[in-house]
C-alpha atoms as a PDB file:
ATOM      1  CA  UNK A   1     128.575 -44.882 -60.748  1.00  0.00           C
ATOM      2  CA  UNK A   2     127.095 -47.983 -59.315  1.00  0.00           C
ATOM      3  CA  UNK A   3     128.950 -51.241 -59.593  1.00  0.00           C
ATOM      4  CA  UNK A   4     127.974 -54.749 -58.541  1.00  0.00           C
ATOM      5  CA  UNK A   5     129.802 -58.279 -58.255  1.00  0.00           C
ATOM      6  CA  UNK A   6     129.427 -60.243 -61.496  1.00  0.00           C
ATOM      7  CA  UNK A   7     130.797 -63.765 -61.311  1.00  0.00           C
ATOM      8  CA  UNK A   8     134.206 -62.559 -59.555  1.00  0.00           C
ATOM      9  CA  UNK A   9     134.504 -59.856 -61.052  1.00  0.00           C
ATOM     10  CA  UNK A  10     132.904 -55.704 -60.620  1.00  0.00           C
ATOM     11  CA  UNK A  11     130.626 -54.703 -63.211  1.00  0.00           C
ATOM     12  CA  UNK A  12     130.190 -51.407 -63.596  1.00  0.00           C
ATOM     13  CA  UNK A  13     126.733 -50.425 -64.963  1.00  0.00           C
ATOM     14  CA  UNK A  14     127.469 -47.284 -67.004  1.00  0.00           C
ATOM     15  CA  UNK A  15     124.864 -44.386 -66.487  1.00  0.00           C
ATOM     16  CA  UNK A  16     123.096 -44.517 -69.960  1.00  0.00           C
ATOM     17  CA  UNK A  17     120.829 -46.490 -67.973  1.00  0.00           C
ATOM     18  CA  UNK A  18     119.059 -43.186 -66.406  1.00  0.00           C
ATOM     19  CA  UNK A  19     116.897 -41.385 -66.965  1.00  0.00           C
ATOM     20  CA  UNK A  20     114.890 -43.659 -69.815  1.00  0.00           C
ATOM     21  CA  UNK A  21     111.625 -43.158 -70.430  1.00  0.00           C
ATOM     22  CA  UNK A  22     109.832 -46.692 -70.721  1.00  0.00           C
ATOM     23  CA  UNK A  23     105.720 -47.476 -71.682  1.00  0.00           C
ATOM     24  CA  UNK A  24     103.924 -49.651 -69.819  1.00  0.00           C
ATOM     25  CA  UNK A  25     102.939 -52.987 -71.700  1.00  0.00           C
ATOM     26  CA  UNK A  26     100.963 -54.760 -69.452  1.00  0.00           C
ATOM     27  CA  UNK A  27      99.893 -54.651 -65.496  1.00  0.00           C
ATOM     28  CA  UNK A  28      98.752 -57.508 -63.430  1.00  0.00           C
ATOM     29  CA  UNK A  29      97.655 -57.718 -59.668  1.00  0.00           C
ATOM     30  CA  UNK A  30      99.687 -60.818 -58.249  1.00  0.00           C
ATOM     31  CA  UNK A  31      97.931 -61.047 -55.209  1.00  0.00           C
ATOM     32  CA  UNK A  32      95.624 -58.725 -53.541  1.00  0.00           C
ATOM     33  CA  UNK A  33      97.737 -55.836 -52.887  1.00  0.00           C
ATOM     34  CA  UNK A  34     100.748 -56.945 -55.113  1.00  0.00           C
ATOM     35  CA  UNK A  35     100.912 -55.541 -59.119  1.00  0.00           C
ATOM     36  CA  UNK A  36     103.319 -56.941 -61.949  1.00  0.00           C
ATOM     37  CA  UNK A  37     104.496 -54.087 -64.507  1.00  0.00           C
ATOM     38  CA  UNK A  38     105.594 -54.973 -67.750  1.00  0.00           C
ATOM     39  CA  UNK A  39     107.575 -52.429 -69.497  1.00  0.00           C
ATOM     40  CA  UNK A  40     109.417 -51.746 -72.659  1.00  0.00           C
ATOM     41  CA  UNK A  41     113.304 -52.364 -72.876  1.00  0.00           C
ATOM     42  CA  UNK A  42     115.342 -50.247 -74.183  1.00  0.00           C
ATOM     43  CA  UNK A  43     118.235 -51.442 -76.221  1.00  0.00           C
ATOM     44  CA  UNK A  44     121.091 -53.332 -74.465  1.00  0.00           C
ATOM     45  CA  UNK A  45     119.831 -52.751 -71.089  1.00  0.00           C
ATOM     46  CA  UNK A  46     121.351 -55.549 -68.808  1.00  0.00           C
ATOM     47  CA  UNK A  47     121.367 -55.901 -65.121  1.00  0.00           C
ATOM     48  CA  UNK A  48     122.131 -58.971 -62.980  1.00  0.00           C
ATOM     49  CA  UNK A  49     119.260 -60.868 -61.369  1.00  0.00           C
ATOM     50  CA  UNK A  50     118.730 -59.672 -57.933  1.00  0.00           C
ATOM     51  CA  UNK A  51     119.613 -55.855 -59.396  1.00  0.00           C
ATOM     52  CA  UNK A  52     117.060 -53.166 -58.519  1.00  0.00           C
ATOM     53  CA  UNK A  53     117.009 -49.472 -59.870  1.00  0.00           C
ATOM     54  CA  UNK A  54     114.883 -46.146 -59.249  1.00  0.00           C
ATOM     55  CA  UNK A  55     112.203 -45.763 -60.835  1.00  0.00           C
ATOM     56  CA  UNK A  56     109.911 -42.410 -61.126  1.00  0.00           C
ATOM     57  CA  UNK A  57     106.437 -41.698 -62.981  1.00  0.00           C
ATOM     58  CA  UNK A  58     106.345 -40.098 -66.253  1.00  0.00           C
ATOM     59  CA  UNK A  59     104.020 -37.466 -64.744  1.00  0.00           C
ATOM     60  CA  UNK A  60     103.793 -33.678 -63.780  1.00  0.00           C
ATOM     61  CA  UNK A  61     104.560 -33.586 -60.180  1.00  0.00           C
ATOM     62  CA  UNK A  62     106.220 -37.154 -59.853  1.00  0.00           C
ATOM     63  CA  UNK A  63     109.421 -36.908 -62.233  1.00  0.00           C
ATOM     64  CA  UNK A  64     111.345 -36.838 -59.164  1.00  0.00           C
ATOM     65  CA  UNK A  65     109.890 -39.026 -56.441  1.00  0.00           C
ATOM     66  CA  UNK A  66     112.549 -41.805 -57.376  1.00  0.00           C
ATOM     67  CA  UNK A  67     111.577 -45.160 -55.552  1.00  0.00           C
ATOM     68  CA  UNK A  68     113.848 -48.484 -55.903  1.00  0.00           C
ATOM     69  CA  UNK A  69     112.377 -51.221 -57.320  1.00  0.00           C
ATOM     70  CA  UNK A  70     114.118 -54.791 -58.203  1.00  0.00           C
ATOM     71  CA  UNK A  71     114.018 -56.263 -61.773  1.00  0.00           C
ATOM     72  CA  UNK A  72     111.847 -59.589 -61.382  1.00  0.00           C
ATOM     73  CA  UNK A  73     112.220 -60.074 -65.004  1.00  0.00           C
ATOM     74  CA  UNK A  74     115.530 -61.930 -66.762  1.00  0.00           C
ATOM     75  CA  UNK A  75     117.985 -60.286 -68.843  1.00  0.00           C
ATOM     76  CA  UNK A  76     116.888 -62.521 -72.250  1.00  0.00           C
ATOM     77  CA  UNK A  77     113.035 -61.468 -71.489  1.00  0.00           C
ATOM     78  CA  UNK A  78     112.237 -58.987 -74.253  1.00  0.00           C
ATOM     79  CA  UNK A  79     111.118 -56.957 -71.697  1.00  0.00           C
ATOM     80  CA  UNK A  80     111.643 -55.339 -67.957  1.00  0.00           C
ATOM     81  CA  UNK A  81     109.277 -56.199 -65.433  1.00  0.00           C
ATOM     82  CA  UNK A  82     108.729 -54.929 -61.588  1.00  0.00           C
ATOM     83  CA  UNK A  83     106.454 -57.049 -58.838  1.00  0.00           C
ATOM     84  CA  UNK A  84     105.459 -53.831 -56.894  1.00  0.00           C
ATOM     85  CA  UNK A  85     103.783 -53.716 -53.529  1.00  0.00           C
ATOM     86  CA  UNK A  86     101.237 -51.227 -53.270  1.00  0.00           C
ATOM     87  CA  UNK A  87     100.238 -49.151 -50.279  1.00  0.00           C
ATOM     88  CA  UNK A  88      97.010 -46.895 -50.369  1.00  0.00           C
ATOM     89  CA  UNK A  89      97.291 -45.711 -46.931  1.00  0.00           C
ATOM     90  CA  UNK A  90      98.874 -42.615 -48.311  1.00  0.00           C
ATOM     91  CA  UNK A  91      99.417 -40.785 -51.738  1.00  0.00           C
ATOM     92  CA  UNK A  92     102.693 -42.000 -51.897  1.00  0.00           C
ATOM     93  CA  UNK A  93     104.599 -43.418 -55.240  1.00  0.00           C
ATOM     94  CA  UNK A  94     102.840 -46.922 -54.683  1.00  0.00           C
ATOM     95  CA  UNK A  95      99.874 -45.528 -54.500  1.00  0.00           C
ATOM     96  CA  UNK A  96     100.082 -43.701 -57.682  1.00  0.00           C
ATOM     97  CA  UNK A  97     101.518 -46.933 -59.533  1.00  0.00           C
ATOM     98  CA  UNK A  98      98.283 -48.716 -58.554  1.00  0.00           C
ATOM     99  CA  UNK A  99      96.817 -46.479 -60.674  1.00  0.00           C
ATOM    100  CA  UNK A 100      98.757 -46.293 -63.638  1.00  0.00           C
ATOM    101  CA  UNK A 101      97.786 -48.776 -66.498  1.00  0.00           C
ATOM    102  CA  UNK A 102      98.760 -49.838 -70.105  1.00  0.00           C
ATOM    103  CA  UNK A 103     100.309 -47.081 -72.185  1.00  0.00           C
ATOM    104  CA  UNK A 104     101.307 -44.949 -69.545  1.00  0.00           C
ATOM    105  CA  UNK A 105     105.241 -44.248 -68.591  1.00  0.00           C
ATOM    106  CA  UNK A 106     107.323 -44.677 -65.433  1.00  0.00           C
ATOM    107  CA  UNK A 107     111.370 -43.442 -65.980  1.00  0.00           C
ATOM    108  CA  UNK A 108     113.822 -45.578 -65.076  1.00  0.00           C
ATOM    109  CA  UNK A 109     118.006 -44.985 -63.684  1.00  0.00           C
ATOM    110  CA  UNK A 110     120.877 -46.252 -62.341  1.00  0.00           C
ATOM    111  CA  UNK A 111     120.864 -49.945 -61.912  1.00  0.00           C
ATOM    112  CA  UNK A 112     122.374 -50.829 -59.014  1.00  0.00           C
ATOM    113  CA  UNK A 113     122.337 -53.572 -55.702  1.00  0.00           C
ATOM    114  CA  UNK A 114     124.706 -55.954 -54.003  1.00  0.00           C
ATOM    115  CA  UNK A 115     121.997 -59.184 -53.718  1.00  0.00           C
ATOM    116  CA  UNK A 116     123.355 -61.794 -56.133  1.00  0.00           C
ATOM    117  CA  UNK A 117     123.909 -65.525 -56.609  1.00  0.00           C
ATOM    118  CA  UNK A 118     126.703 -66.940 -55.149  1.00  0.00           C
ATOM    119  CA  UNK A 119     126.481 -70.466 -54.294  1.00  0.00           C
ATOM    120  CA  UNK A 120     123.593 -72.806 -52.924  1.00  0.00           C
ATOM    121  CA  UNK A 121     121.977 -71.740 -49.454  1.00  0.00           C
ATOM    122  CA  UNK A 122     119.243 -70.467 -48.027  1.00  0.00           C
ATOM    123  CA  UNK A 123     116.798 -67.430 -49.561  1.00  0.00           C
ATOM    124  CA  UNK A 124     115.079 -65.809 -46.361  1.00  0.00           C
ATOM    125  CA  UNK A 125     112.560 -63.198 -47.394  1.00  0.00           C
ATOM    126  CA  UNK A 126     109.711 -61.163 -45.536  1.00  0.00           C
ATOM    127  CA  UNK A 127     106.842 -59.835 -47.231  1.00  0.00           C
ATOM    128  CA  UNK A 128     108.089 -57.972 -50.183  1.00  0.00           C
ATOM    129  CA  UNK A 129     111.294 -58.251 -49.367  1.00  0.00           C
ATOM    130  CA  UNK A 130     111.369 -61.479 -51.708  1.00  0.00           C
ATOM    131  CA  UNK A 131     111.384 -59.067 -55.106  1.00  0.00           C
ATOM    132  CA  UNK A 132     114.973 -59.689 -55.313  1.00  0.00           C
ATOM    133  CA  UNK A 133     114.896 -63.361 -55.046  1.00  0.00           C
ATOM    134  CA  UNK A 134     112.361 -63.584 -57.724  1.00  0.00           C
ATOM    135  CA  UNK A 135     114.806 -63.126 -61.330  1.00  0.00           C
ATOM    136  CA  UNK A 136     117.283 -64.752 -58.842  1.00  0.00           C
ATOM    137  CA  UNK A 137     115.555 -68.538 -58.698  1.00  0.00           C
ATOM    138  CA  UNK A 138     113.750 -68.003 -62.298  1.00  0.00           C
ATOM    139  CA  UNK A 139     117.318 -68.073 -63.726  1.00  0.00           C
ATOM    140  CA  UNK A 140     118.009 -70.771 -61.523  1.00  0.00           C
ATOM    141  CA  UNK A 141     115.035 -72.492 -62.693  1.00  0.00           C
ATOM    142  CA  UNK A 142     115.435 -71.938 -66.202  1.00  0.00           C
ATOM    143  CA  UNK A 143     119.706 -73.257 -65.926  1.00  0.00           C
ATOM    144  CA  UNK A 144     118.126 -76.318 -64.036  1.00  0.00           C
ATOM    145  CA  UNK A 145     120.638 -75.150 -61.733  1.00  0.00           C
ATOM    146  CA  UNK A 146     118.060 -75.036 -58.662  1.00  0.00           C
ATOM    147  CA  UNK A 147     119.693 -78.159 -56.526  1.00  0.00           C
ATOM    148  CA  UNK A 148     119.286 -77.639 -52.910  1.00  0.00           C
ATOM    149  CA  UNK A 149     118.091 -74.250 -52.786  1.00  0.00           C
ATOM    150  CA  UNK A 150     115.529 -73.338 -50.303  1.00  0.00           C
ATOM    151  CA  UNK A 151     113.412 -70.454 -49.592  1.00  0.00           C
ATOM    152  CA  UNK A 152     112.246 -69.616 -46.783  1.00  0.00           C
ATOM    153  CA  UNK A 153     109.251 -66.806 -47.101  1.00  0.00           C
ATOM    154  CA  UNK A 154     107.675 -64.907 -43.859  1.00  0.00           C
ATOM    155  CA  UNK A 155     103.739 -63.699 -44.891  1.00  0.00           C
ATOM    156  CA  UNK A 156     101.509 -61.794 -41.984  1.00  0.00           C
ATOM    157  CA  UNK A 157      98.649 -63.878 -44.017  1.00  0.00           C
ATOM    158  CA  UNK A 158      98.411 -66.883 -46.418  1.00  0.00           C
ATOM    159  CA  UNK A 159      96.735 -64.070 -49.521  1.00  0.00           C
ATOM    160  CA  UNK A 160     100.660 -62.195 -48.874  1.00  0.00           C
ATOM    161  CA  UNK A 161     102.379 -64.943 -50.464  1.00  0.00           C
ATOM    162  CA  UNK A 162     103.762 -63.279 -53.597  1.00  0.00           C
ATOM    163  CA  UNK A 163     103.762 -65.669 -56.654  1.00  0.00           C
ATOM    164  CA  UNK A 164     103.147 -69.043 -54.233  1.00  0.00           C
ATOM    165  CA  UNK A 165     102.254 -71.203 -57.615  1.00  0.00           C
ATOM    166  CA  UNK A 166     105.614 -70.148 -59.229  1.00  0.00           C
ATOM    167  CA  UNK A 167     107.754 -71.187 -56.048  1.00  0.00           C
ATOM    168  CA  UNK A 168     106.385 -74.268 -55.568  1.00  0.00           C
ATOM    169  CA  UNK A 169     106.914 -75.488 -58.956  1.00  0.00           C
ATOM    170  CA  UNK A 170     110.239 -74.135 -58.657  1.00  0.00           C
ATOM    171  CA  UNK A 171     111.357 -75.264 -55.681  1.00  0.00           C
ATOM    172  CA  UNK A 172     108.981 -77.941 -54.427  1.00  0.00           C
ATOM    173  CA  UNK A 173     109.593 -78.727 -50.699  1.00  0.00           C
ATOM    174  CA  UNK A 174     111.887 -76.263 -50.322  1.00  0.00           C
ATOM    175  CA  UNK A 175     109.704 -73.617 -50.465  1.00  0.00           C
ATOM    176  CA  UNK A 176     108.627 -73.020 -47.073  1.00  0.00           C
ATOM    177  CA  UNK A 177     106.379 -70.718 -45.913  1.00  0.00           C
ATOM    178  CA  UNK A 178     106.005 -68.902 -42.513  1.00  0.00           C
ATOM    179  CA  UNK A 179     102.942 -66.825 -41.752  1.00  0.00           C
ATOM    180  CA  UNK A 180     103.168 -64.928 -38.265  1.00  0.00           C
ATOM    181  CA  UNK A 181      99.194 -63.353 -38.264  1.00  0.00           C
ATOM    182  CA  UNK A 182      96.942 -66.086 -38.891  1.00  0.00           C
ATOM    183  CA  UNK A 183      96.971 -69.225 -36.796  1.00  0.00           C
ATOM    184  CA  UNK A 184      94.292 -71.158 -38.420  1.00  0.00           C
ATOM    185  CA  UNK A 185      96.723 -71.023 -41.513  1.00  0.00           C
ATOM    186  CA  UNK A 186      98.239 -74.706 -42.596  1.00  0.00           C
ATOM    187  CA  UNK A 187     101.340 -73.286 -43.051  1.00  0.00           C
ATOM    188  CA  UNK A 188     103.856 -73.155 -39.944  1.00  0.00           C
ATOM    189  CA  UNK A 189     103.364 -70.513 -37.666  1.00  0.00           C
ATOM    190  CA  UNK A 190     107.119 -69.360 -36.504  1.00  0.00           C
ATOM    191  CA  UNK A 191     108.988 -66.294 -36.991  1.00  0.00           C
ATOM    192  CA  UNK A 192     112.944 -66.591 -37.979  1.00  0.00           C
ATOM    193  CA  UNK A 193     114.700 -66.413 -34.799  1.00  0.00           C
ATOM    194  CA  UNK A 194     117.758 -67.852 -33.627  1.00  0.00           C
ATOM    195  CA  UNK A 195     116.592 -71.167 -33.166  1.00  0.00           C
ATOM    196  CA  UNK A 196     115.314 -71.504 -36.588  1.00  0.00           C
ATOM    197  CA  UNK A 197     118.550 -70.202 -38.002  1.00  0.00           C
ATOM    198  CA  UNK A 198     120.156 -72.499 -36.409  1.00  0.00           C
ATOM    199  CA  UNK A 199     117.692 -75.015 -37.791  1.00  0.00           C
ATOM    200  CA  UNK A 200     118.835 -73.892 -41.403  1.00  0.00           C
ATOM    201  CA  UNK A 201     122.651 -74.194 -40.246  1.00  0.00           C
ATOM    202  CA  UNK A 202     122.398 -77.146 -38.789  1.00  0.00           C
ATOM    203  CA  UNK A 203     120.804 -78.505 -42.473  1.00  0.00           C
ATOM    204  CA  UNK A 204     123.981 -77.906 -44.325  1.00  0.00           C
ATOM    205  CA  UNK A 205     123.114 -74.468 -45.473  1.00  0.00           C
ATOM    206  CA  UNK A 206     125.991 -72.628 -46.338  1.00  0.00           C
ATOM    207  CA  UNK A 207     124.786 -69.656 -47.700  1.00  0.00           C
ATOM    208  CA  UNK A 208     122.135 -66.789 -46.764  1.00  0.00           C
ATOM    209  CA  UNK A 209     120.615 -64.694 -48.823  1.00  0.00           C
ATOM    210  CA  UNK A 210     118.197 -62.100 -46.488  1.00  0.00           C
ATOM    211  CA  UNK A 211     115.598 -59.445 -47.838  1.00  0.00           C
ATOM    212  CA  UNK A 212     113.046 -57.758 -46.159  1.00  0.00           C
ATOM    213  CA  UNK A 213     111.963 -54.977 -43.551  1.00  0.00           C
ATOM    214  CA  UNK A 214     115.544 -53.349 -41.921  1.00  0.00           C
ATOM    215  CA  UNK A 215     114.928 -54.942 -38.483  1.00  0.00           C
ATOM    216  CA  UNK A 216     114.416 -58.241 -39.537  1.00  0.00           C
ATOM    217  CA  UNK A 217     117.558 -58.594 -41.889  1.00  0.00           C
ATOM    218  CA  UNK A 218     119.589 -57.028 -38.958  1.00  0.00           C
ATOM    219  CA  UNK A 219     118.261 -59.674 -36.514  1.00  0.00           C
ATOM    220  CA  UNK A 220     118.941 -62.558 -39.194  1.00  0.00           C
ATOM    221  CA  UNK A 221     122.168 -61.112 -39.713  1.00  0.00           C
ATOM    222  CA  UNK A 222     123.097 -60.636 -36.036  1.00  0.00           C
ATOM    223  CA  UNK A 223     121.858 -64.480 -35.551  1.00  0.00           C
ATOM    224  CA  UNK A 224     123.913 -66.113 -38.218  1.00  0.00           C
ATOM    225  CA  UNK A 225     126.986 -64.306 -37.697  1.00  0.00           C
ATOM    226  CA  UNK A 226     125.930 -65.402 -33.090  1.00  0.00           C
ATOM    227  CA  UNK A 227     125.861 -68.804 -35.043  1.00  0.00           C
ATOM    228  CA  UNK A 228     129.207 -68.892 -36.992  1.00  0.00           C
ATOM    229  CA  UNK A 229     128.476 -67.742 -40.165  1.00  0.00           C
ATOM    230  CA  UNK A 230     130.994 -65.909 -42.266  1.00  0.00           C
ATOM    231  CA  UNK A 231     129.594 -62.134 -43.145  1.00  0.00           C
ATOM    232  CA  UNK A 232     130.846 -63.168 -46.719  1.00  0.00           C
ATOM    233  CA  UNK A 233     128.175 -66.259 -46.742  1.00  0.00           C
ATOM    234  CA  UNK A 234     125.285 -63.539 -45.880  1.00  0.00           C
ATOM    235  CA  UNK A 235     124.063 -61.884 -48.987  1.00  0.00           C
ATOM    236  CA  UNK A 236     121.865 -58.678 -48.450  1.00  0.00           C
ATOM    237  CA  UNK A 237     121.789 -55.306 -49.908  1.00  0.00           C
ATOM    238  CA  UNK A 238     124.456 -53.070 -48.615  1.00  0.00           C
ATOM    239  CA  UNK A 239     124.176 -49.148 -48.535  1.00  0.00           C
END
């Protein structure tokens, strides 16, 4: 049974959550290879923004290729929704999912995941590792509760940036944007490394929040904690 921290406490998310068969509402590509799901919600479902859960398609052959996916919709939305990358390159899940359109069904499980709000800091995401910041700063938004918050988002390219409109209404200067693979881009061209981090620290951040591909949230972990910071003031998903 998964649990996860809710305001000081464990929650623990009871399994009536598997196993639910859900319709597809509504789909929407985000950005070119990025695709918003809306899906039905079944009764009392809850999960806490920055949650995730596995999801499989309703379809001979796929029942049991589970994939995790974070909830990028809130908990008083009437219903769920996923912001899915989607990768052709093979005829993986993804792939299948960019195929998949109103009226079909995907089957959803266990909620689970240890990314959550704790206090102000410093959201560090690559690519689309920023799907569990996303219900994360819309609740934020919508509690005016957004204060000093930054994000900090790594793209390879300026079309990666997942929902760019949304953050910077959110979050206004402090959205930041790094892209790594295309230098005629107006945005800064930097990686996170040490120095950057240290950057960030040196700002008054006091807490990190890190999602994206395994090495870099190792690195950024192995830099802030080089740096001084507490492992309890680095949020990530633990396994």
């Amino acid at each position: 049974m998964p649990k996860a921290k809710c305001e000081g406490y464990f929650l623990f998310i009871m399994s009536e959550n598997a196993g639910q068969k859900v319709k597809i509402l509504n789909t929407l590509w985000v950005t070119h290879n990025v695709r918003r799901f809306q899906l039905e919600k079944p009764a009392a479902f809850r999960y806490i923004p920055g949650q995730a859960t596995d999801v499989s398609i309703s379809r001979e052959g796929w029942e049991d290729k589970l994939r995790p996916f974070t909830f990028t919709s809130l908990n008083d939305w009437d219903f769920l929704e996923f912001t899915i990358k989607i990768y052709t390159d093979h005829n993986g899940v993804t792939n299948e999912l960019g195929k998949l359109q109103a009226g079909d069904s995907l089957i959803i499980h266990d909620v689970w995941g240890t990314i959550h709000f704790e206090k102000p800091g410093v959201f560090i995401a690559g690519g689309a590792g920023i799907t569990p910041f996303i219900a994360i700063l819309r609740q934020l938004h919508k509690d005016n509760k957004m204060g000093s918050n930054k994000l900090v988002f790594s793209n390879r390219t300026e079309k990666d940036i997942i929902l760019r409109e949304e953050f910077e209404n959110m979050l206004g200067d402090n959205f930041i944007n790094l892209i790594t693979g295309e230098p005629a881009s107006v945005w800064y061209h930097k990686r996170v490394d040490s120095d950057y981090l240290k950057k960030l620290i040196d700002e008054g951040a006091g807490y990190f929040y890190v999602c994206g591909p395994d090495p870099m949230v190792d690195g950024i972990t192995q830099g802030l904690k080089a740096w001084g910071v507490a492992h309890n003031h680095i949020i990530r998903e633990e396994f």
